[in-house]
C-alpha atoms as a PDB file:
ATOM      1  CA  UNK A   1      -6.192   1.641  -9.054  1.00  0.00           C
ATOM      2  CA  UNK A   2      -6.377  -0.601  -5.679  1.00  0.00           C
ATOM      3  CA  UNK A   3      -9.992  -1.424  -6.576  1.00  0.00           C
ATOM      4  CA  UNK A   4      -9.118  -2.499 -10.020  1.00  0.00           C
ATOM      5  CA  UNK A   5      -6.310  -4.843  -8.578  1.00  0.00           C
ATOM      6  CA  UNK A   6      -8.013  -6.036  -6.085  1.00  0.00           C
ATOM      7  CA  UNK A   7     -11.109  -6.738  -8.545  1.00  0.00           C
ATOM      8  CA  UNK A   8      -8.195  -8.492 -10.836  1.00  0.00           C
ATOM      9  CA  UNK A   9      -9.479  -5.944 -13.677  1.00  0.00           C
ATOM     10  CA  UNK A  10      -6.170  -4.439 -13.896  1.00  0.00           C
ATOM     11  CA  UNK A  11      -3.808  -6.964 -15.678  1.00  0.00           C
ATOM     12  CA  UNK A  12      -0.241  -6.154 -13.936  1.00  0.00           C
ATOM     13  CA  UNK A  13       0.027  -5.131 -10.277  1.00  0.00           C
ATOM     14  CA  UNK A  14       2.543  -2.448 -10.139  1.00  0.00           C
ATOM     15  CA  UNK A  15       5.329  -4.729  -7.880  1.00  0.00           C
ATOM     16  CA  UNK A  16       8.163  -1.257  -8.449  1.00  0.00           C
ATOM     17  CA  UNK A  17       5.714   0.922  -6.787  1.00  0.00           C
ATOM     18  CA  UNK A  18       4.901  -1.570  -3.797  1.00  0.00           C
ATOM     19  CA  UNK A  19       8.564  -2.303  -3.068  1.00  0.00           C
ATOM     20  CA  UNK A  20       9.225   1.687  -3.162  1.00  0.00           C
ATOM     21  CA  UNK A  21       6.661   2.464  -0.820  1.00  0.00           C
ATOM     22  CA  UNK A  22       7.424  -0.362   1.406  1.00  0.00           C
ATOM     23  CA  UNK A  23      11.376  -0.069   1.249  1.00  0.00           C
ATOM     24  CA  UNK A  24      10.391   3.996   1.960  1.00  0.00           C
ATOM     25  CA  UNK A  25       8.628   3.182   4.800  1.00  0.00           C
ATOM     26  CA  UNK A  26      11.277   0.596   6.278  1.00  0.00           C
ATOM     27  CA  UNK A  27      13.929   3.458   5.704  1.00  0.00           C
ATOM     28  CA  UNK A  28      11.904   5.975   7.455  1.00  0.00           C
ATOM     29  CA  UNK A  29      10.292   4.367  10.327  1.00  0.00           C
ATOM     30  CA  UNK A  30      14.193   2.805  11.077  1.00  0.00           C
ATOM     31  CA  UNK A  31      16.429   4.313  13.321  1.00  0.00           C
ATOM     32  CA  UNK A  32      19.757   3.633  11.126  1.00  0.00           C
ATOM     33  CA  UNK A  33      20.051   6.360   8.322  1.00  0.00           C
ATOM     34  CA  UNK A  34      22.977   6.524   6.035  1.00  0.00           C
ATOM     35  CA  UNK A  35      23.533  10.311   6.754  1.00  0.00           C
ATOM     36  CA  UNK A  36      22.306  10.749  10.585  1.00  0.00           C
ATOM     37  CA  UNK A  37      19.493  13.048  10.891  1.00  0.00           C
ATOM     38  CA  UNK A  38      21.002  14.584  13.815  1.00  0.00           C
ATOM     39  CA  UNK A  39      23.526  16.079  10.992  1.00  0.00           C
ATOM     40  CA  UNK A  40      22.428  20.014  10.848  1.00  0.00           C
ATOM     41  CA  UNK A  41      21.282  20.663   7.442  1.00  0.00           C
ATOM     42  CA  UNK A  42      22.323  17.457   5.787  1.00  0.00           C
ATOM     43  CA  UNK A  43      21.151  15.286   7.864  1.00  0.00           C
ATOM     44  CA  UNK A  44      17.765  14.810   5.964  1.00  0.00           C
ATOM     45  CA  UNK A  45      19.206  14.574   2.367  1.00  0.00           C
ATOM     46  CA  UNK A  46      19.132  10.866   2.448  1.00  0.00           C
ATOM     47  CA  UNK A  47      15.612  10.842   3.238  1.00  0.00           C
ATOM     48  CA  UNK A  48      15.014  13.034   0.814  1.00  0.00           C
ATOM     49  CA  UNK A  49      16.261  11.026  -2.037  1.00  0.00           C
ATOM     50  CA  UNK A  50      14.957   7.753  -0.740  1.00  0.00           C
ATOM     51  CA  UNK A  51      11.597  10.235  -0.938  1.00  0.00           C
ATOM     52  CA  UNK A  52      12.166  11.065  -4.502  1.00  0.00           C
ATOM     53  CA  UNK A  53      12.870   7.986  -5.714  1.00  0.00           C
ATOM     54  CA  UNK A  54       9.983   6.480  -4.632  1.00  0.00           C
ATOM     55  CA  UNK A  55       7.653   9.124  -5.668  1.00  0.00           C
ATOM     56  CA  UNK A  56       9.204   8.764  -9.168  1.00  0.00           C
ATOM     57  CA  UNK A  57       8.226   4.712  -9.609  1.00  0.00           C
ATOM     58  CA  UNK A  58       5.342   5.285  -7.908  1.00  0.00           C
ATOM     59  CA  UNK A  59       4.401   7.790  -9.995  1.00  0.00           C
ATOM     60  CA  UNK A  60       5.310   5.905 -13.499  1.00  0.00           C
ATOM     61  CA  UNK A  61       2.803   2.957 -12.825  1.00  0.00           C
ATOM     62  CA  UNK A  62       0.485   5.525 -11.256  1.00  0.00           C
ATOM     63  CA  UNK A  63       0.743   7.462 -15.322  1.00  0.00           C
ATOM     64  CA  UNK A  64       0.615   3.599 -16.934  1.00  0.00           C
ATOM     65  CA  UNK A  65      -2.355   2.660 -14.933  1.00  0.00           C
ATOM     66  CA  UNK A  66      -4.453   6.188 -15.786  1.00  0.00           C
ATOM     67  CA  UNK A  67      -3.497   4.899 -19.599  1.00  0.00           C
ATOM     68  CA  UNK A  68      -4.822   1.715 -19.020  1.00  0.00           C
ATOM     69  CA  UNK A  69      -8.129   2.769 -17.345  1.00  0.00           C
ATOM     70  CA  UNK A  70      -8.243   5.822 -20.336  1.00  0.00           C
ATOM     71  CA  UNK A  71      -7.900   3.154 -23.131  1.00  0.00           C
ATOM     72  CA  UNK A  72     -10.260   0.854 -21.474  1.00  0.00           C
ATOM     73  CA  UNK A  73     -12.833   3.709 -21.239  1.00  0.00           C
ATOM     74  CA  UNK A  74     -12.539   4.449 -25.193  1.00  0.00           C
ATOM     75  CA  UNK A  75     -13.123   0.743 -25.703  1.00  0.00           C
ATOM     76  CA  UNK A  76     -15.979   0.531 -23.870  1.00  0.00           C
ATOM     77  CA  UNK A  77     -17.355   3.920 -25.572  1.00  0.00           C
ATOM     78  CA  UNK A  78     -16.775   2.518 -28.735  1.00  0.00           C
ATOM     79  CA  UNK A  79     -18.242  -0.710 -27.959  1.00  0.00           C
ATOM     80  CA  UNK A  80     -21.211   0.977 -26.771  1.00  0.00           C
ATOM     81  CA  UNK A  81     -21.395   3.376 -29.840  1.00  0.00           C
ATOM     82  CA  UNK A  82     -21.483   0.099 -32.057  1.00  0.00           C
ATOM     83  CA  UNK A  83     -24.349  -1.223 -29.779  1.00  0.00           C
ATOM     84  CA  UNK A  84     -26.366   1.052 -29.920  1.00  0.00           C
ATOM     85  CA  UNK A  85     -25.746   1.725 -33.760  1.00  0.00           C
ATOM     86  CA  UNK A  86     -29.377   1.761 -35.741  1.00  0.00           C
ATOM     87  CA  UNK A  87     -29.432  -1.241 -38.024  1.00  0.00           C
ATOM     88  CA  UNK A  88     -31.304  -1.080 -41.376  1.00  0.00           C
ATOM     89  CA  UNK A  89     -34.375  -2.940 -41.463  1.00  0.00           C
ATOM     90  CA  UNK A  90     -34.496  -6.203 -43.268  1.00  0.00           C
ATOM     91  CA  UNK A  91     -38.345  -6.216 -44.900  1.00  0.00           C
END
C-alpha cells in the first residue's frame, strides 16, 4: 500500500488512517491520559479505546485498498487475456 502511494498508483491516500495512527501515537507517547495509568485496573482503558479506534480506520482503508489492488489485478488479467487472444487470419 505505501509503495503504491508513494508510486502515486493508488488514487486516494488513506488521510483517516494517517491521522489515527498519528493522533495514537501523540496519545501514547504523552504523559497526560484522560484516565491516569497509574489507576489499578482502569487505568489503561483509555488507551485501549484510543487503540481500537485506530485499528478500526486503519483497518477500513487497509480492506478498500486490498479491493483496489484485487480489481486492478482482474483488469490487468483481463487485459492480458484480450492480448494475447488468437486473431483469425485475414488471407
Amino acid at each position: 500500500m505505501i509503495k503504491d502511494i508513494i508510486e502515486k498508483d493508488y488514487p486516494e491516500l488513506p488521510l483517516g488512517s494517517m491521522c489515527a495512527i498519528v493522533i495514537a501515537l501523540i496519545y501514547f507517547v504523552s504523559p497526560r491520559d484522560i484516565i491516569p495509568d497509574n489507576i489499578p485496573g482502569v487505568g489503561y482503558i483509555d488507551d485501549a479505546a484510543v487503540l481500537l479506534i485506530s485499528l478500526t480506520l486503519v483497518k477500513r482503508d487497509i480492506d478498500e485498498y486490498v479491493k483496489w489492488r484485487e480489481e486492478k489485478q482482474q483488469r490487468s488479467s483481463s487485459a492480458e487475456k484480450t492480448e494475447w487472444a488468437p486473431h483469425s487470419a485475414s488471407n
